[in-house]
Protein backbone atom coordinates (compact mmCIF):
# COMPACT_ATOMS: atom_id res chain seq x y z
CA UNK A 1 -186.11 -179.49 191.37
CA UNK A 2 -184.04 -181.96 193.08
CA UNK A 3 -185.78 -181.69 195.88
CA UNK A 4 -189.30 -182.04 194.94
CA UNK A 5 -187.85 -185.59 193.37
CA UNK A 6 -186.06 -186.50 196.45
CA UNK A 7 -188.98 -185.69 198.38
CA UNK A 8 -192.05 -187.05 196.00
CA UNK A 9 -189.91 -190.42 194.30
CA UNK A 10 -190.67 -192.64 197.78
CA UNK A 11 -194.15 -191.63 197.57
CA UNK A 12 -194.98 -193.49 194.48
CA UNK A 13 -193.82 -196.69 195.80
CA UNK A 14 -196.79 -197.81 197.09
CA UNK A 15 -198.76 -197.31 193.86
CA UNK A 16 -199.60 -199.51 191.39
CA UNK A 17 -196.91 -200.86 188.42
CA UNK A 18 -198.57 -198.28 186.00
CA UNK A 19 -198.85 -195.68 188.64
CA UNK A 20 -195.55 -195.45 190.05
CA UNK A 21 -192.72 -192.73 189.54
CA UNK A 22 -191.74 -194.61 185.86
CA UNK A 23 -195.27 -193.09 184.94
CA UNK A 24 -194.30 -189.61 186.37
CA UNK A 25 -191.02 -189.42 183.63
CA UNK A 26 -193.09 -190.62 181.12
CA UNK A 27 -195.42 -187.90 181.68
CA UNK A 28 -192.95 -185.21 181.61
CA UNK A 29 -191.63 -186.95 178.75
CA UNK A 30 -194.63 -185.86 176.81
CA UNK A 31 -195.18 -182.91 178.45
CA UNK A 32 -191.86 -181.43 176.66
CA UNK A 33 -193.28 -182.80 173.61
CA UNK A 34 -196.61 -181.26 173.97
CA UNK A 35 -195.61 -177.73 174.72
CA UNK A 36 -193.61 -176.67 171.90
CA UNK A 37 -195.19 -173.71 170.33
CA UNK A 38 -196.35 -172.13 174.09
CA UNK A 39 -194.89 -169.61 175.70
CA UNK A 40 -195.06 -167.84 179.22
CA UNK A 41 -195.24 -171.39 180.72
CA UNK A 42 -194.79 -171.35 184.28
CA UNK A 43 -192.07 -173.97 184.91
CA UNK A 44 -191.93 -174.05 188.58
CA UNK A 45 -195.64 -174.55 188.03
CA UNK A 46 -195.17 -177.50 185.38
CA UNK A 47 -192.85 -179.32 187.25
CA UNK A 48 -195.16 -179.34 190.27
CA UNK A 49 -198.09 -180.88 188.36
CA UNK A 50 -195.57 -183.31 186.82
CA UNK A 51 -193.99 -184.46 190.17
CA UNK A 52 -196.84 -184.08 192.32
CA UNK A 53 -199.77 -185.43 189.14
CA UNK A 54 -200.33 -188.60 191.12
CA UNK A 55 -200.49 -187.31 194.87
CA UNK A 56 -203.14 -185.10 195.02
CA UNK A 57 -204.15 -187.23 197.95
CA UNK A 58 -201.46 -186.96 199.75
CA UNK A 59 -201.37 -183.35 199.22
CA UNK A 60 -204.67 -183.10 200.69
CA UNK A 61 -203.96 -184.75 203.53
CA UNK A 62 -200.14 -183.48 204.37
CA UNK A 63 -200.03 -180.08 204.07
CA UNK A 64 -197.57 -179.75 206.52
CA UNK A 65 -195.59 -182.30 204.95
CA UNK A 66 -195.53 -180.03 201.88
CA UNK A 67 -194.94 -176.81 203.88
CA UNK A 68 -190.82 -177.36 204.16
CA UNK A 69 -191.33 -177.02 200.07
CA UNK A 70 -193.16 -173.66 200.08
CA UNK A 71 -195.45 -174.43 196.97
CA UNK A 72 -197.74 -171.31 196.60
CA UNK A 73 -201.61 -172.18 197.02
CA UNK A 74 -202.35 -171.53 193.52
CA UNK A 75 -200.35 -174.92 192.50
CA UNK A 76 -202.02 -176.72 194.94
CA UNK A 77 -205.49 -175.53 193.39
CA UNK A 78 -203.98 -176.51 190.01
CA UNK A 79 -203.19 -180.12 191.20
CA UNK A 80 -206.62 -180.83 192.23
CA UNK A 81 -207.99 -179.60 188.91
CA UNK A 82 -205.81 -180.53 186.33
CA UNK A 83 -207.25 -183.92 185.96
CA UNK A 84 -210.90 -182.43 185.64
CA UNK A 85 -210.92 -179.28 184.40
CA UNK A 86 -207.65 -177.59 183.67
CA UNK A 87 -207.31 -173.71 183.46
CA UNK A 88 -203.82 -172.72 183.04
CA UNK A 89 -201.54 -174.17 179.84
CA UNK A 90 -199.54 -175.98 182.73
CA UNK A 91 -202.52 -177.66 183.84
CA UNK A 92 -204.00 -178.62 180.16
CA UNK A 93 -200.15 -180.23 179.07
CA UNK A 94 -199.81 -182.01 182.49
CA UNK A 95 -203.61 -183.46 182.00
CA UNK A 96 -202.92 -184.75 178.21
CA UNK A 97 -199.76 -186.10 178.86
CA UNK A 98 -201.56 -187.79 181.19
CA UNK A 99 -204.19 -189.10 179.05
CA UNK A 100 -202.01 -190.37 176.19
CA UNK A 101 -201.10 -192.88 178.31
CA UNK A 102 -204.79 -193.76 178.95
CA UNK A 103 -205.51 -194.07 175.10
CA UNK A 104 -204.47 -196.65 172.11
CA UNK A 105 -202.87 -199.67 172.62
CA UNK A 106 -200.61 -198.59 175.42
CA UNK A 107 -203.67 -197.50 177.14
CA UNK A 108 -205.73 -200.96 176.60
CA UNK A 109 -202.59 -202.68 177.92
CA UNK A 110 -202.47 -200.13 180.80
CA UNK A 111 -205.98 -200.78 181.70
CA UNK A 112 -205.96 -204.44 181.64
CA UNK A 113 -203.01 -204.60 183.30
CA UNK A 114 -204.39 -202.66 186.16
CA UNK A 115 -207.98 -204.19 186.38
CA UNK A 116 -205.47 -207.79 186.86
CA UNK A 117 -203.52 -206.10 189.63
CA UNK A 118 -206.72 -205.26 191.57
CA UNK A 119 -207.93 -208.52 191.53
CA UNK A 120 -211.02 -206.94 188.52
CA UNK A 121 -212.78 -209.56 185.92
CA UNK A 122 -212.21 -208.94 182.24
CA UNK A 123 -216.04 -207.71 181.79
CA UNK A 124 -215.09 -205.18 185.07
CA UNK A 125 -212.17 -203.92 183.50
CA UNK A 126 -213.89 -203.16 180.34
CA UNK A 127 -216.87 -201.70 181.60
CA UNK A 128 -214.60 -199.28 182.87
CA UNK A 129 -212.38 -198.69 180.23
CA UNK A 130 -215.74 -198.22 178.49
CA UNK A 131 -216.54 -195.36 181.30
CA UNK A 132 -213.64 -193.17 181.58
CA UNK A 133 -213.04 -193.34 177.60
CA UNK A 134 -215.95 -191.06 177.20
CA UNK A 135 -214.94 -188.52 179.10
CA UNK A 136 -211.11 -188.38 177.87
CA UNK A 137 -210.96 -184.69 176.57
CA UNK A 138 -207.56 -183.46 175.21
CA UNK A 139 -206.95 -179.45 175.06
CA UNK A 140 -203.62 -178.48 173.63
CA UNK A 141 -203.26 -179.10 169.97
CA UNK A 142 -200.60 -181.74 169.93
CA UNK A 143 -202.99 -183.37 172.35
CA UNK A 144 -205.57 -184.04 170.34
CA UNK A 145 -203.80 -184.79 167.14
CA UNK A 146 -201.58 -187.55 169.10
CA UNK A 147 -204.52 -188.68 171.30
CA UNK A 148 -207.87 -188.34 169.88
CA UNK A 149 -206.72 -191.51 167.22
CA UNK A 150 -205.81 -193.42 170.23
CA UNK A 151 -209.52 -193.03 171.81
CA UNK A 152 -210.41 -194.42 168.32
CA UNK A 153 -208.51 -197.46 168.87
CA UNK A 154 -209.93 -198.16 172.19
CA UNK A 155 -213.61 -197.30 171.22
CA UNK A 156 -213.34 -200.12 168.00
CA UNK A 157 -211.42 -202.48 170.44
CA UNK A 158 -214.63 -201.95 172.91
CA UNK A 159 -216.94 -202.10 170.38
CA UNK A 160 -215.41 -206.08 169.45
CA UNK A 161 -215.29 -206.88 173.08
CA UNK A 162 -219.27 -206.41 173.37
């Protein structure tokens, strides 16, 4: 584990302030709060998406990079799905820890702050916002009792903005 942070942490410097390896504890963070109650969780696998959640990028385009790491194919094919459509348990907790950060108040701030850092008008940022928050989908059960109130609170503060 070590080395996956020693190797990803400098990777997620370049990223934006709510993008950045702070974001990546905060979604493991809520990963170990969204998977009590499953079992036969591959951890190896978990900690991958975790670590690697905001690189798939870079994955795609340094695979020899990755090679001194020896992460089996099948992870890699989780990382580029688990933001779209997640399969495995490790792939569904990774993608709505994700998304609880994209949702109530945390996740207006989030946005806003964002659409500021790349240089986006208010009306931009919202139209967005307005976008993606229709197609925010939580799948574990914890997930969409802690997250599907939070879409709520962004639809109503949408719905004010208009």
């Amino acid at each position: 584990m070590e080395k996956i942070i020693k190797f990803v942490k400098p990777l997620y410097t370049n990223k934006d302030s709510m993008h950045n390896f702070k974001h990546i504890l905060r979604i493991k963070r809520r990963v170990y709060q969204l998977k009590k109650g499953h079992q036969n969780i591959d951890k190896n696998k978990l900690n991958f998406l975790i670590y690697f959640h905001g690189l798939s990028n870079y994955v795609r385009i340094s695979k020899n990079a990755l090679s001194q790491l020896k992460i089996p194919k099948e992870y890699i094919k989780a990382l580029y799905r688990h933001t779209k459509k997640p399969i495995s348990i490790e792939e569904k907790l990774v993608s709505d820890a994700n998304l609880l950060e994209a949702v109530g108040l945390f996740g207006i701030k989030k946005s806003l702050q964002v659409g500021k850092e790349r240089k986006q008008t208010t009306k931009e940022t919202l139209k967005i916002m307005n976008k993606n928050i229709r197609k925010i989908r939580f799948y574990t059960k914890i997930g969409k009792r802690l997250g599907n109130p939070g879409i709520k609170i962004i639809k109503e503060f949408l719905n004010k903005k208009r």
